[in-house]
N, C-alpha and C. Protein backbone atom coordinates (compact mmCIF):
# COMPACT_ATOMS: atom_id res chain seq x y z
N UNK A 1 -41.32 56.04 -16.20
CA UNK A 1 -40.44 54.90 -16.37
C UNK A 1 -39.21 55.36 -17.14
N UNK A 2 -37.77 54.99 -16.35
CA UNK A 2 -36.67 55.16 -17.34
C UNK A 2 -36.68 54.95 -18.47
N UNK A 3 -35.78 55.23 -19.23
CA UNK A 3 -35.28 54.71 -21.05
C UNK A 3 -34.51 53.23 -20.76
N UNK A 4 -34.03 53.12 -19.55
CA UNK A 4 -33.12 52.22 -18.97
C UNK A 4 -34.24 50.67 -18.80
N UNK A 5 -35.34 51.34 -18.10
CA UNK A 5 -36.45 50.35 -17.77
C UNK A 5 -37.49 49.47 -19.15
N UNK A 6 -37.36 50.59 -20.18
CA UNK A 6 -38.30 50.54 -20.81
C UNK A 6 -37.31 49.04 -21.93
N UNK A 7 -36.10 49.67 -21.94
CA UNK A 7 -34.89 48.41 -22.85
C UNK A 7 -34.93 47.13 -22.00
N UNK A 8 -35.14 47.20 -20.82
CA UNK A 8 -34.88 45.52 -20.19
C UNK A 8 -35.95 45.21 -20.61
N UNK A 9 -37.19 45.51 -20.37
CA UNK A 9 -38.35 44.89 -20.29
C UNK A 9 -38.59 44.42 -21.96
N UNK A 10 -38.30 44.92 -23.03
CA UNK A 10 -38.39 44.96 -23.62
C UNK A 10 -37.22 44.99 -25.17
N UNK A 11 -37.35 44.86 -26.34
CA UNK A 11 -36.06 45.02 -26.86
C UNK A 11 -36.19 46.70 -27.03
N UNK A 12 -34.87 47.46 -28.09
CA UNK A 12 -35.13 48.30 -28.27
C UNK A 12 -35.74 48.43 -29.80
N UNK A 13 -36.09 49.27 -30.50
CA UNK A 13 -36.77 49.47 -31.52
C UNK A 13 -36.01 48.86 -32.54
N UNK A 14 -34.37 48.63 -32.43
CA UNK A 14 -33.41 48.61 -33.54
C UNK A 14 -33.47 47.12 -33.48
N UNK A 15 -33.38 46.61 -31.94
CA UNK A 15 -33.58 45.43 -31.55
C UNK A 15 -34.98 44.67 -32.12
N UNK A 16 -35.91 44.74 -31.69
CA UNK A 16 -37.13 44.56 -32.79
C UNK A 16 -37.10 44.12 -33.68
N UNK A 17 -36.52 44.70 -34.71
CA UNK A 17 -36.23 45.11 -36.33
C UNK A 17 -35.92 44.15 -36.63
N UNK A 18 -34.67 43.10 -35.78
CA UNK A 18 -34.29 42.03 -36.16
C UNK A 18 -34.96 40.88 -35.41
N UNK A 19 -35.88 40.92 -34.87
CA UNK A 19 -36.53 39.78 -34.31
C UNK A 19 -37.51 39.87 -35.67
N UNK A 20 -38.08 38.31 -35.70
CA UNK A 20 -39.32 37.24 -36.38
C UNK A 20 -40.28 37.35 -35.73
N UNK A 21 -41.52 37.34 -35.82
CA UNK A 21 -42.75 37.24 -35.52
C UNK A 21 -42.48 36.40 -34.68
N UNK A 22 -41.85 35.13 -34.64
CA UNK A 22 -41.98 34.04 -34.26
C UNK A 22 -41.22 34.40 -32.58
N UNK A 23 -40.34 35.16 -32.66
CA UNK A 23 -39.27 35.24 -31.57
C UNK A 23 -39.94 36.51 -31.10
N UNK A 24 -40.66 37.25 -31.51
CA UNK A 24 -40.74 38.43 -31.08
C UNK A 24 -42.17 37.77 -29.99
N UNK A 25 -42.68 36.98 -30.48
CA UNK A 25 -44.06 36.17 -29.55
C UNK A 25 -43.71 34.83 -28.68
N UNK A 26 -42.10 34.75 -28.56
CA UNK A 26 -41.46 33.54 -28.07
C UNK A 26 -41.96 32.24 -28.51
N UNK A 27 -42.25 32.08 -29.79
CA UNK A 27 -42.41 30.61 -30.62
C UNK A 27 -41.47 30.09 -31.19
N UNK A 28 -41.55 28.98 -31.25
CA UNK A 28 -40.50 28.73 -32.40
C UNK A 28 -41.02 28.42 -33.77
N UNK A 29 -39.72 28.92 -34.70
CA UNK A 29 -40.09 29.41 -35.81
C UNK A 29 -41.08 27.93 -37.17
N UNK A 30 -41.83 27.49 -36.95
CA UNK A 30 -42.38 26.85 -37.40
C UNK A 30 -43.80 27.34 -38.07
N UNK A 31 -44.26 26.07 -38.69
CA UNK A 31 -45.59 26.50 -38.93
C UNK A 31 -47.09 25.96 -37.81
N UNK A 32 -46.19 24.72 -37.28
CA UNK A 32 -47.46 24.46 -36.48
C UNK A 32 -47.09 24.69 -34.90
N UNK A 33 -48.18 25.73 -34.74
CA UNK A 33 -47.74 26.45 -33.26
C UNK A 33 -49.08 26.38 -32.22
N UNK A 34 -48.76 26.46 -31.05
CA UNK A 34 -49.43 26.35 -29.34
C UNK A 34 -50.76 27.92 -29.88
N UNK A 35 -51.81 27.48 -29.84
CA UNK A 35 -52.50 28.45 -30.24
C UNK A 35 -52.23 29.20 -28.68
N UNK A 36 -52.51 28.35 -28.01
CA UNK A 36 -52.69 29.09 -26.04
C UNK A 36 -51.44 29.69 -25.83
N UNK A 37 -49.67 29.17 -26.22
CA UNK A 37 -48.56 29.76 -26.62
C UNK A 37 -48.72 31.17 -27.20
N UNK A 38 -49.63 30.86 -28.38
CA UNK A 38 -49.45 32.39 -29.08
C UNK A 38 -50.28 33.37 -28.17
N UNK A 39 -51.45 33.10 -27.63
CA UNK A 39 -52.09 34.10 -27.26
C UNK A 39 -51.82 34.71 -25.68
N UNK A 40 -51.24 33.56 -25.32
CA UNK A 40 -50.21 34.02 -23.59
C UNK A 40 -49.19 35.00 -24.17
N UNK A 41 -48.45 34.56 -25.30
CA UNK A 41 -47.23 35.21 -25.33
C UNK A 41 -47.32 36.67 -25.78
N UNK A 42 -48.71 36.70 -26.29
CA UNK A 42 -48.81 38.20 -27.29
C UNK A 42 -49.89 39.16 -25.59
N UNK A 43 -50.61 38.47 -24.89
CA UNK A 43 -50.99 39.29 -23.98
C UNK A 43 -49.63 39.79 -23.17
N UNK A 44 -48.73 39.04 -22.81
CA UNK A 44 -47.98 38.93 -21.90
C UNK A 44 -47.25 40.25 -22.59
N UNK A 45 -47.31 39.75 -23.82
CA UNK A 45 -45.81 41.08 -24.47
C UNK A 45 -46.31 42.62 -24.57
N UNK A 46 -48.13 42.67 -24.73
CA UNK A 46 -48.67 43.22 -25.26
C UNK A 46 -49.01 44.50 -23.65
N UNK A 47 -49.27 43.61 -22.75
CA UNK A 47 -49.51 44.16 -21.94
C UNK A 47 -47.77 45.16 -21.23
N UNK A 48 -46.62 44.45 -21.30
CA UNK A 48 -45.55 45.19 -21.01
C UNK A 48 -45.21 46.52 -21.77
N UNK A 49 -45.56 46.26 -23.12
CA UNK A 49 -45.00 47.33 -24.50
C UNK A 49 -46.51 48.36 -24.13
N UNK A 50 -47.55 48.23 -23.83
CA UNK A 50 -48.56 48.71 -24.47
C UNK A 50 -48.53 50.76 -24.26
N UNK A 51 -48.83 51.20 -25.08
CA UNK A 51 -48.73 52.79 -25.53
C UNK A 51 -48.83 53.61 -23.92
N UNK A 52 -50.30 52.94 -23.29
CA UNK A 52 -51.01 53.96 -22.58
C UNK A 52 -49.44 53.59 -21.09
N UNK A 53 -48.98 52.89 -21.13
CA UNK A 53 -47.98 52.99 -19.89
C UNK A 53 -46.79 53.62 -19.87
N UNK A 54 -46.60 54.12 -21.08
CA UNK A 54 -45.43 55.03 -21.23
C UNK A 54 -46.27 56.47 -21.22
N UNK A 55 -47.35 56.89 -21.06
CA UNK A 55 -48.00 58.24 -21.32
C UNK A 55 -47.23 59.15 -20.85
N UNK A 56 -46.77 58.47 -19.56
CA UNK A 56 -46.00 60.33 -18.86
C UNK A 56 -44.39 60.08 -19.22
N UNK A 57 -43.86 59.03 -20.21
CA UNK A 57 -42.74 58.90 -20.17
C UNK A 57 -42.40 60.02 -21.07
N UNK A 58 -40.83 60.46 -21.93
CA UNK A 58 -39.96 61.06 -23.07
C UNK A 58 -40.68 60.82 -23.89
N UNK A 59 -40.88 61.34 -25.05
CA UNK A 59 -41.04 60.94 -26.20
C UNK A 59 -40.43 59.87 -26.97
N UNK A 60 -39.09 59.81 -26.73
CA UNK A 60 -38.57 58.32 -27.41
C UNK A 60 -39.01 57.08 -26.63
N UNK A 61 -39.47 57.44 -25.61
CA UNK A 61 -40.06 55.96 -24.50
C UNK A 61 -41.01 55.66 -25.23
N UNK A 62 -41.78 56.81 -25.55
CA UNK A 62 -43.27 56.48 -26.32
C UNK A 62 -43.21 56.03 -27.03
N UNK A 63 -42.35 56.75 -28.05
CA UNK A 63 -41.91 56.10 -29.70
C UNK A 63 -41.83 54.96 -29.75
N UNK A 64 -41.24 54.44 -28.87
CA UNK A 64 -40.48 52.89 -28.46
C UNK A 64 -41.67 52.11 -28.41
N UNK A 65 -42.33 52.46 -27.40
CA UNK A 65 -43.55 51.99 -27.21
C UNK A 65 -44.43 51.73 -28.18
N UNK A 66 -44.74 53.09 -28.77
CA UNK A 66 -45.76 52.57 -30.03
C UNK A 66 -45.09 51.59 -31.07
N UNK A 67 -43.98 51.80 -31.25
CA UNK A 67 -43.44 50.95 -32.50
C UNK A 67 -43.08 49.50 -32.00
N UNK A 68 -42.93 48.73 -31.04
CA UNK A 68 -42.84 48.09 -30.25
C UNK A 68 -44.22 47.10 -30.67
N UNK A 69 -45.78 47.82 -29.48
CA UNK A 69 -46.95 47.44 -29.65
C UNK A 69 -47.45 47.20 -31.17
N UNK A 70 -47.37 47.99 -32.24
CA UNK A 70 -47.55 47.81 -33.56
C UNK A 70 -46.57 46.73 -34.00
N UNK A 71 -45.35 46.25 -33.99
CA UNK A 71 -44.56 45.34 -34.07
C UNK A 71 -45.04 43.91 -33.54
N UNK A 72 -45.31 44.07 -32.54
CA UNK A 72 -46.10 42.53 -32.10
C UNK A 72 -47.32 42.84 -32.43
N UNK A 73 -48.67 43.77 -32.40
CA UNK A 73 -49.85 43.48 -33.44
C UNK A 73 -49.44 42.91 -34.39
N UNK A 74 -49.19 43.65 -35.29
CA UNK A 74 -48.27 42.96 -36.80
C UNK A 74 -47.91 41.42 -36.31
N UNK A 75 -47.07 40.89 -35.85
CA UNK A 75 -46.61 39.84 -35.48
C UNK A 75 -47.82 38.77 -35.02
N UNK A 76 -48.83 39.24 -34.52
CA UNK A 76 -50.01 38.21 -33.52
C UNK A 76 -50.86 38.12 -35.31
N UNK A 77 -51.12 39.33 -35.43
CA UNK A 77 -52.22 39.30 -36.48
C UNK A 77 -51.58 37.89 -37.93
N UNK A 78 -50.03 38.10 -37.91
CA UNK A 78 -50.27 37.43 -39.04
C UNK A 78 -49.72 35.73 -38.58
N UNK A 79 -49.34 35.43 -37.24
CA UNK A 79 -49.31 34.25 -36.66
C UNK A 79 -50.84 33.49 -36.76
N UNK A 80 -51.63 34.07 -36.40
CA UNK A 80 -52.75 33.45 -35.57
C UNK A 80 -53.32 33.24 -37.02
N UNK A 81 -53.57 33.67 -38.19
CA UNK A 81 -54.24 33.18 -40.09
C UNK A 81 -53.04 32.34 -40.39
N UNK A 82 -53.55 31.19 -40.29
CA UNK A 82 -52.70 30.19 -40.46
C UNK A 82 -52.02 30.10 -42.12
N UNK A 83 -52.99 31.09 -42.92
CA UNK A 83 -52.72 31.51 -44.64
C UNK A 83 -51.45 32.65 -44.68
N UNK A 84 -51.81 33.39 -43.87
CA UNK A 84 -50.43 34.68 -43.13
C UNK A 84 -49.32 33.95 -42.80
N UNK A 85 -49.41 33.17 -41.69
CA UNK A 85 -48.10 32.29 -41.53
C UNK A 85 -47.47 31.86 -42.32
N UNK A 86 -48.03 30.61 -43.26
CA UNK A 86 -47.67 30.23 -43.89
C UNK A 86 -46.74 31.12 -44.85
N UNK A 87 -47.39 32.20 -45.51
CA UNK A 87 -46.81 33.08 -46.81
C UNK A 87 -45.41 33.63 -45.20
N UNK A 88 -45.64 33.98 -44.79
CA UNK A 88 -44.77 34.42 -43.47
C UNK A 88 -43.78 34.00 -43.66
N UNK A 89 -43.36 32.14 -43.17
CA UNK A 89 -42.56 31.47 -43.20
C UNK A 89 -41.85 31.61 -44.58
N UNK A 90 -42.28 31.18 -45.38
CA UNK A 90 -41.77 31.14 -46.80
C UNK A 90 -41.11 32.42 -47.11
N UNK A 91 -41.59 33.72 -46.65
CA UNK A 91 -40.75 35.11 -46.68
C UNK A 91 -39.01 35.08 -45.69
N UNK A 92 -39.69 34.20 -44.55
CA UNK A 92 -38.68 33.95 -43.60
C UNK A 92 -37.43 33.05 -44.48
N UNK A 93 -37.80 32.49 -45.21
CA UNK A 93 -36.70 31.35 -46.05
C UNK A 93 -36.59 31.98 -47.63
N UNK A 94 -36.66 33.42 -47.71
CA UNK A 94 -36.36 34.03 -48.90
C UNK A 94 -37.37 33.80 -50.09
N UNK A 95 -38.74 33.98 -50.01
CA UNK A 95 -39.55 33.85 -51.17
C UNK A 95 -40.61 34.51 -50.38
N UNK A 96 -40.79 35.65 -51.40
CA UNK A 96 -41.69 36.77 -50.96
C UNK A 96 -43.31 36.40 -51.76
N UNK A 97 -44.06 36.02 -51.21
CA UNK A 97 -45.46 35.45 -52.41
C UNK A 97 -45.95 36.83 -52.59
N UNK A 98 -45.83 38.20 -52.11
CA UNK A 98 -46.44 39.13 -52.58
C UNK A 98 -46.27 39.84 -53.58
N UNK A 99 -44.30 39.70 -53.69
CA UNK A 99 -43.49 40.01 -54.54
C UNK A 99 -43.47 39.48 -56.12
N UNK A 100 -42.95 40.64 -57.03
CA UNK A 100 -42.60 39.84 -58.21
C UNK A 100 -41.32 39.84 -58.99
N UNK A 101 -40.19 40.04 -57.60
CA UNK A 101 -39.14 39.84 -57.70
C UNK A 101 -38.74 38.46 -58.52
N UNK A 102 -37.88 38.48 -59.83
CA UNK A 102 -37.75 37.57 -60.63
C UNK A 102 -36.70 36.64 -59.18
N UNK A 103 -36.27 37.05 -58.27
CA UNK A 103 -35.41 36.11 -57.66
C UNK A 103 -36.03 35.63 -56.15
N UNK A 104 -36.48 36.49 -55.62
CA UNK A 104 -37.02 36.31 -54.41
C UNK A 104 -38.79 36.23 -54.40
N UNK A 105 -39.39 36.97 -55.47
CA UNK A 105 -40.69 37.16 -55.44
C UNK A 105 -41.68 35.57 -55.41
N UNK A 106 -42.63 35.62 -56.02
CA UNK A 106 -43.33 34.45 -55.94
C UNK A 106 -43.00 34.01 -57.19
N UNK A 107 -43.24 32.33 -56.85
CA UNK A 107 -42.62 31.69 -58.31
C UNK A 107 -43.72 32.01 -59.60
N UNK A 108 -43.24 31.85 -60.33
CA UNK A 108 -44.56 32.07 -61.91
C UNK A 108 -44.59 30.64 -61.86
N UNK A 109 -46.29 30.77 -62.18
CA UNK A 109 -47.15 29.61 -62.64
C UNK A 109 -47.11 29.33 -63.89
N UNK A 110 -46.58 27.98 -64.38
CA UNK A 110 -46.84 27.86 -65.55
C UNK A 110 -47.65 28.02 -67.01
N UNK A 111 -47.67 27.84 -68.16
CA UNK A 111 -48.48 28.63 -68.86
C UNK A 111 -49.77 27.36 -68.47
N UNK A 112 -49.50 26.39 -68.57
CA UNK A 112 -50.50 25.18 -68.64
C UNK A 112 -51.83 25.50 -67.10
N UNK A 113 -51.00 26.13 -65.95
CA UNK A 113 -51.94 26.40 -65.29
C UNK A 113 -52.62 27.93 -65.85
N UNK A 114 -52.25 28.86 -66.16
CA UNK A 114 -52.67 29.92 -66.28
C UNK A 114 -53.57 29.26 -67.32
N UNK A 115 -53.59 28.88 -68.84
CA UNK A 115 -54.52 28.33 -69.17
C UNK A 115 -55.59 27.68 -68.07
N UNK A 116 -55.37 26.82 -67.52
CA UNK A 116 -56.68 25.83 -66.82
C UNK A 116 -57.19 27.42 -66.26
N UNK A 117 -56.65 28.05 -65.38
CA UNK A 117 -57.40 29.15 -64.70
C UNK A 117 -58.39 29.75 -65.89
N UNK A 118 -58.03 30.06 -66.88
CA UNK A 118 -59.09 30.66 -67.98
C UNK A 118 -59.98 29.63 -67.93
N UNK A 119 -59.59 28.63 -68.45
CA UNK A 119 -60.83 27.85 -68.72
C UNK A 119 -61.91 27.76 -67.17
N UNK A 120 -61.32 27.81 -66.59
CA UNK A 120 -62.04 27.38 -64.80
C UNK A 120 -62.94 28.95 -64.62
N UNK A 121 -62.57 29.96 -65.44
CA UNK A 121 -63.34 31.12 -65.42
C UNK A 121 -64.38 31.16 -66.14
N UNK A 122 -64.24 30.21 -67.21
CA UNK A 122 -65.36 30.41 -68.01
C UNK A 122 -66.10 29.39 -67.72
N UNK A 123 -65.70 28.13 -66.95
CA UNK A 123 -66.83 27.08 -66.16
C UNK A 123 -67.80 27.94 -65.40
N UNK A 124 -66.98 29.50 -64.69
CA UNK A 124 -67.76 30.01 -63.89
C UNK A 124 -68.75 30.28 -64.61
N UNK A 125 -68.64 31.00 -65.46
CA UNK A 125 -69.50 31.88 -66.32
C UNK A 125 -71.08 30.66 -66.79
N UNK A 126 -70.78 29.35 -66.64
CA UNK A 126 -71.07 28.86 -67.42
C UNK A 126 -72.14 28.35 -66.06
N UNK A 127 -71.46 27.97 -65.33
CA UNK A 127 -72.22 27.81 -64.25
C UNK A 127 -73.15 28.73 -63.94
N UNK A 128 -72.84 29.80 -64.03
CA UNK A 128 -73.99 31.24 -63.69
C UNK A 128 -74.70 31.53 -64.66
N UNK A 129 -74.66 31.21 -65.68
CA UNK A 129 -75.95 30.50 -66.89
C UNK A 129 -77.06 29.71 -66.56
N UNK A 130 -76.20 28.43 -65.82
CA UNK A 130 -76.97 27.40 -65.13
C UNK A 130 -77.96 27.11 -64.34
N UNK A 131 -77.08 28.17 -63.73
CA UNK A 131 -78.12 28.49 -61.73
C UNK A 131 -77.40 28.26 -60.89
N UNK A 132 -78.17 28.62 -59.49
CA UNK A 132 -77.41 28.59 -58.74
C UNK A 132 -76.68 27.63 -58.20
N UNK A 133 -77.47 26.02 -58.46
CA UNK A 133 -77.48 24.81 -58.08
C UNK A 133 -75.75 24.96 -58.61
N UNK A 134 -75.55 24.56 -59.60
CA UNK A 134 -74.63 24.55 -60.86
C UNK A 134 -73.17 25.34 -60.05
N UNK A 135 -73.56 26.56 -59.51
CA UNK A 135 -72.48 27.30 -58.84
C UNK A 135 -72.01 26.99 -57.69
N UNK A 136 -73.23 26.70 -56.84
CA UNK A 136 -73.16 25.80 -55.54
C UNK A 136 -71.83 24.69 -55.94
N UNK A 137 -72.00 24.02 -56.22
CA UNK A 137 -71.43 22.83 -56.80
C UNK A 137 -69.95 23.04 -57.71
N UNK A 138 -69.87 24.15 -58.53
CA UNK A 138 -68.67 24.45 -58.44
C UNK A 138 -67.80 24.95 -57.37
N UNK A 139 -68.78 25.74 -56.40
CA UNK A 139 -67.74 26.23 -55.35
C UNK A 139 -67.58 25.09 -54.44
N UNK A 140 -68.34 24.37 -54.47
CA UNK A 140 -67.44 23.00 -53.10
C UNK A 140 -66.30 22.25 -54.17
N UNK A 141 -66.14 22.23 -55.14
CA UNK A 141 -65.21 21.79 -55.75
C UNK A 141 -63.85 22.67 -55.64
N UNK A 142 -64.32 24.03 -55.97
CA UNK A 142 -62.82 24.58 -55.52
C UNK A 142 -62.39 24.81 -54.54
N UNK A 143 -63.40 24.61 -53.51
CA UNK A 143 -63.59 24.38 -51.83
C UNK A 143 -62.49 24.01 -51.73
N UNK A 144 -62.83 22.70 -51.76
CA UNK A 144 -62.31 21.22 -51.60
C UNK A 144 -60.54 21.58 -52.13
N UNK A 145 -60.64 21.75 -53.23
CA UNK A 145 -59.09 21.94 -53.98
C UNK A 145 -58.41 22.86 -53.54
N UNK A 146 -58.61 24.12 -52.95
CA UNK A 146 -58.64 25.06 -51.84
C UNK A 146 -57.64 24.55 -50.60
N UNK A 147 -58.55 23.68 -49.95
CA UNK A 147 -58.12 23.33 -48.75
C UNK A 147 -56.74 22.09 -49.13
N UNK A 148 -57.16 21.22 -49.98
CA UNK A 148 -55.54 20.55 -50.41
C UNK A 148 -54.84 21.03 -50.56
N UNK A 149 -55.04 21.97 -51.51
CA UNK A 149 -53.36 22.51 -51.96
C UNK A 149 -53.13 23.28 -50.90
N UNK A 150 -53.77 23.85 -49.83
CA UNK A 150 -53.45 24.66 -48.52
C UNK A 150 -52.30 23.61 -47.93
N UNK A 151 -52.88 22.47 -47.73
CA UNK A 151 -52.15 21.17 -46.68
C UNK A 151 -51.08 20.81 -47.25
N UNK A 152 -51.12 20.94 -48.93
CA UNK A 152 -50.22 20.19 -49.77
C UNK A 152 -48.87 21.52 -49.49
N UNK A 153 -49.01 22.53 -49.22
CA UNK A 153 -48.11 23.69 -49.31
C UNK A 153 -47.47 23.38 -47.69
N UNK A 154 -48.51 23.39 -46.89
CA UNK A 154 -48.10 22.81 -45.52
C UNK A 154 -46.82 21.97 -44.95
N UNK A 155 -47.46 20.95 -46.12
CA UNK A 155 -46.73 19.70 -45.92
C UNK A 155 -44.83 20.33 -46.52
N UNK A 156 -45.09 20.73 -47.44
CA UNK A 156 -44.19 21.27 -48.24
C UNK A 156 -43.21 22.48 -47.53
N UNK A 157 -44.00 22.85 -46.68
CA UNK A 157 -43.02 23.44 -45.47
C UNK A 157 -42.31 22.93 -44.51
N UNK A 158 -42.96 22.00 -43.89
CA UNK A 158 -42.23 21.12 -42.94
C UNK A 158 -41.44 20.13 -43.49
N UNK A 159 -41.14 20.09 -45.03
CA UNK A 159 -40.23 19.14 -45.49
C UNK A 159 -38.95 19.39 -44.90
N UNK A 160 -38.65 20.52 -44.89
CA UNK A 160 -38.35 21.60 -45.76
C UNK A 160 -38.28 22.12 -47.31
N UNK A 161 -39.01 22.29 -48.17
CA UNK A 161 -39.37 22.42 -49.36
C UNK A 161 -40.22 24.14 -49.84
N UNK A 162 -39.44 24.73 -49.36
CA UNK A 162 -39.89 26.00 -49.52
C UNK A 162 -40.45 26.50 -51.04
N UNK A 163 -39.79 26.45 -52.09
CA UNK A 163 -40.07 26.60 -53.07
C UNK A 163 -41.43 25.92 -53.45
N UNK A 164 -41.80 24.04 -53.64
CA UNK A 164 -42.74 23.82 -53.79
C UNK A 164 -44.03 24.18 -52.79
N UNK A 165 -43.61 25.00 -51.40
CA UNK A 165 -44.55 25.62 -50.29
C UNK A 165 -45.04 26.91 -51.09
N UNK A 166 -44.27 27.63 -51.80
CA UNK A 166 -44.62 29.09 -52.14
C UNK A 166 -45.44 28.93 -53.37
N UNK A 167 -44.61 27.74 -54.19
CA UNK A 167 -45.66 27.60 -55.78
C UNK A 167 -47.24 27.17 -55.12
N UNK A 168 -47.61 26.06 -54.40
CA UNK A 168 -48.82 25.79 -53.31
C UNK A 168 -49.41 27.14 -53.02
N UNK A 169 -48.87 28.08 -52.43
CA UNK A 169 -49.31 29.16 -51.54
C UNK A 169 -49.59 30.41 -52.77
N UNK A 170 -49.13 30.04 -53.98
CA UNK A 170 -49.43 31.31 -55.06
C UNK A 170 -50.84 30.46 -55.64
N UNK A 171 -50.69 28.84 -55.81
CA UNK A 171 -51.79 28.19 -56.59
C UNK A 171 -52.83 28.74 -55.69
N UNK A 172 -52.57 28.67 -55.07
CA UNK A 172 -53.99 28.98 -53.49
C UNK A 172 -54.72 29.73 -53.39
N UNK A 173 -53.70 31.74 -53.81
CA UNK A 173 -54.23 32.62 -54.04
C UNK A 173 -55.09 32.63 -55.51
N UNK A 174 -55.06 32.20 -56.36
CA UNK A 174 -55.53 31.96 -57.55
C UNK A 174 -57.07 31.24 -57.45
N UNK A 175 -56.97 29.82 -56.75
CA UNK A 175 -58.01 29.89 -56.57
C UNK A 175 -58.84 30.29 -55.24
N UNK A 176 -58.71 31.26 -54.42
CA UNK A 176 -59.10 32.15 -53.36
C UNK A 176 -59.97 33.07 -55.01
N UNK A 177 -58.85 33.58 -55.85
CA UNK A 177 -59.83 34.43 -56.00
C UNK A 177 -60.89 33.92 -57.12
N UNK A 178 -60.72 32.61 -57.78
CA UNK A 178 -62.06 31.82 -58.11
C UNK A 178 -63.21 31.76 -57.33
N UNK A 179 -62.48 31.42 -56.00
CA UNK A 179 -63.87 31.35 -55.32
C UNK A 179 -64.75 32.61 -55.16
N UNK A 180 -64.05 33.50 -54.74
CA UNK A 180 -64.28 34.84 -54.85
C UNK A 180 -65.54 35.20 -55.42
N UNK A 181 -65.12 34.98 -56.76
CA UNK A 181 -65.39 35.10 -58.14
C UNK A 181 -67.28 34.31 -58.30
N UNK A 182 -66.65 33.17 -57.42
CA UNK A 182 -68.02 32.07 -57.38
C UNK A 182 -69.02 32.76 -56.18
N UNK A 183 -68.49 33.53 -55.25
CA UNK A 183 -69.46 33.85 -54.45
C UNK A 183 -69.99 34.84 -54.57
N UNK A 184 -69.38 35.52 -55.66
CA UNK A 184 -70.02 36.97 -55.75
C UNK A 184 -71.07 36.66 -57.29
N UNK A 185 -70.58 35.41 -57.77
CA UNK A 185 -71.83 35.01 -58.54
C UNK A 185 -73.19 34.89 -58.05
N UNK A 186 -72.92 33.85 -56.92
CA UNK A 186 -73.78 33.32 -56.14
C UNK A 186 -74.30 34.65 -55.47
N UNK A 187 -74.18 35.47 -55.13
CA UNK A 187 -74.77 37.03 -54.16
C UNK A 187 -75.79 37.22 -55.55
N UNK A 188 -75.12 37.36 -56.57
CA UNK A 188 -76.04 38.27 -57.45
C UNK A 188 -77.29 36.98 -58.16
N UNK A 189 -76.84 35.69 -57.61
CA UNK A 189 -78.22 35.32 -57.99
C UNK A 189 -79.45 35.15 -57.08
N UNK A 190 -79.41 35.42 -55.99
CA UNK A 190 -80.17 35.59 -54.95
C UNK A 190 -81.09 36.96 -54.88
């Protein structure tokens, strides 16, 4: 296959670079998306770009190719975790939740929550004193609070409200890793 063939069908690598997950899988850039959309659009793309059809091409065909196919993996993998998207979008509108860029990174949690988080650590502790019953029962509670502030960050995207979406989406990770925390209690009392 030409170098000529391989650019129509496809963007070029530089081209790429500046496409979104969202455009690079022909969605639009939102949070609530065509699950059957995403997964037509990523076979469809997946199958044109894919490595093994450039085998007998140049080496830059290949190149193209692999960086291309890894570009939309990347892209499917973090569309389809609706927790990926989300942090996704919010990167897309300048707030990085992985980051701790004082300007772009994720917002800081106040001291009043970082307190409650201590204390909510030592409920754990306290619970795993208790039994398991006791832990059970804390973890559907942070379950539960889990999945709100997921929707509440949601909601907070489609306002448009990015900022209160990212503070949501950092509270979230915090308690992700409570729960964590609660299930690996719960392993070791079994």
């Amino acid at each position: 296959m030409s170098t000529a063939r391989v650019a129509a069908v496809s963007p070029s690598p530089s081209e790429a670079e500046g496409l979104d997950h969202f455009a690079r899988l022909g969605l639009p850039r939102r949070f609530g998306i065509d699950r059957d959309a995403l997964e037509d659009g990523y076979l469809e793309r997946a199958q044109r770009v894919h490595p093994d059809r450039f085998a007998g091409a140049p080496a830059g065909e290949r190149r193209a190719a692999m960086e291309q196919s890894a570009a939309l993996n990347e892209g499917y993998r973090t569309l389809r975790d609706p927790v990926l998207r989300a942090e996704y979008l919010c990167r897309l509108e300048g707030i990085d939740v992985d980051s701790s860029d004082p300007d772009k990174g994720a917002p800081q949690m106040g001291q009043a929550f970082l307190i409650e988080m201590i204390e909510r650590r030592e409920a754990v502790a306290e619970a795993e004193a208790s039994g398991a019953a006791a832990l059970d029962e804390l973890r559907g509670n942070i379950d539960d609070e889990l999945e709100e502030t997921f929707d509440a960050a949601v909601d907070a995207l489609e306002q448009p409200d990015i900022d209160a979406a990212a503070r949501g989406l950092v509270k979230r990770r915090y308690l992700q890793r409570l729960l964590d925390e609660i299930d690996q209690a719960i392993a070791e009392t079994e």
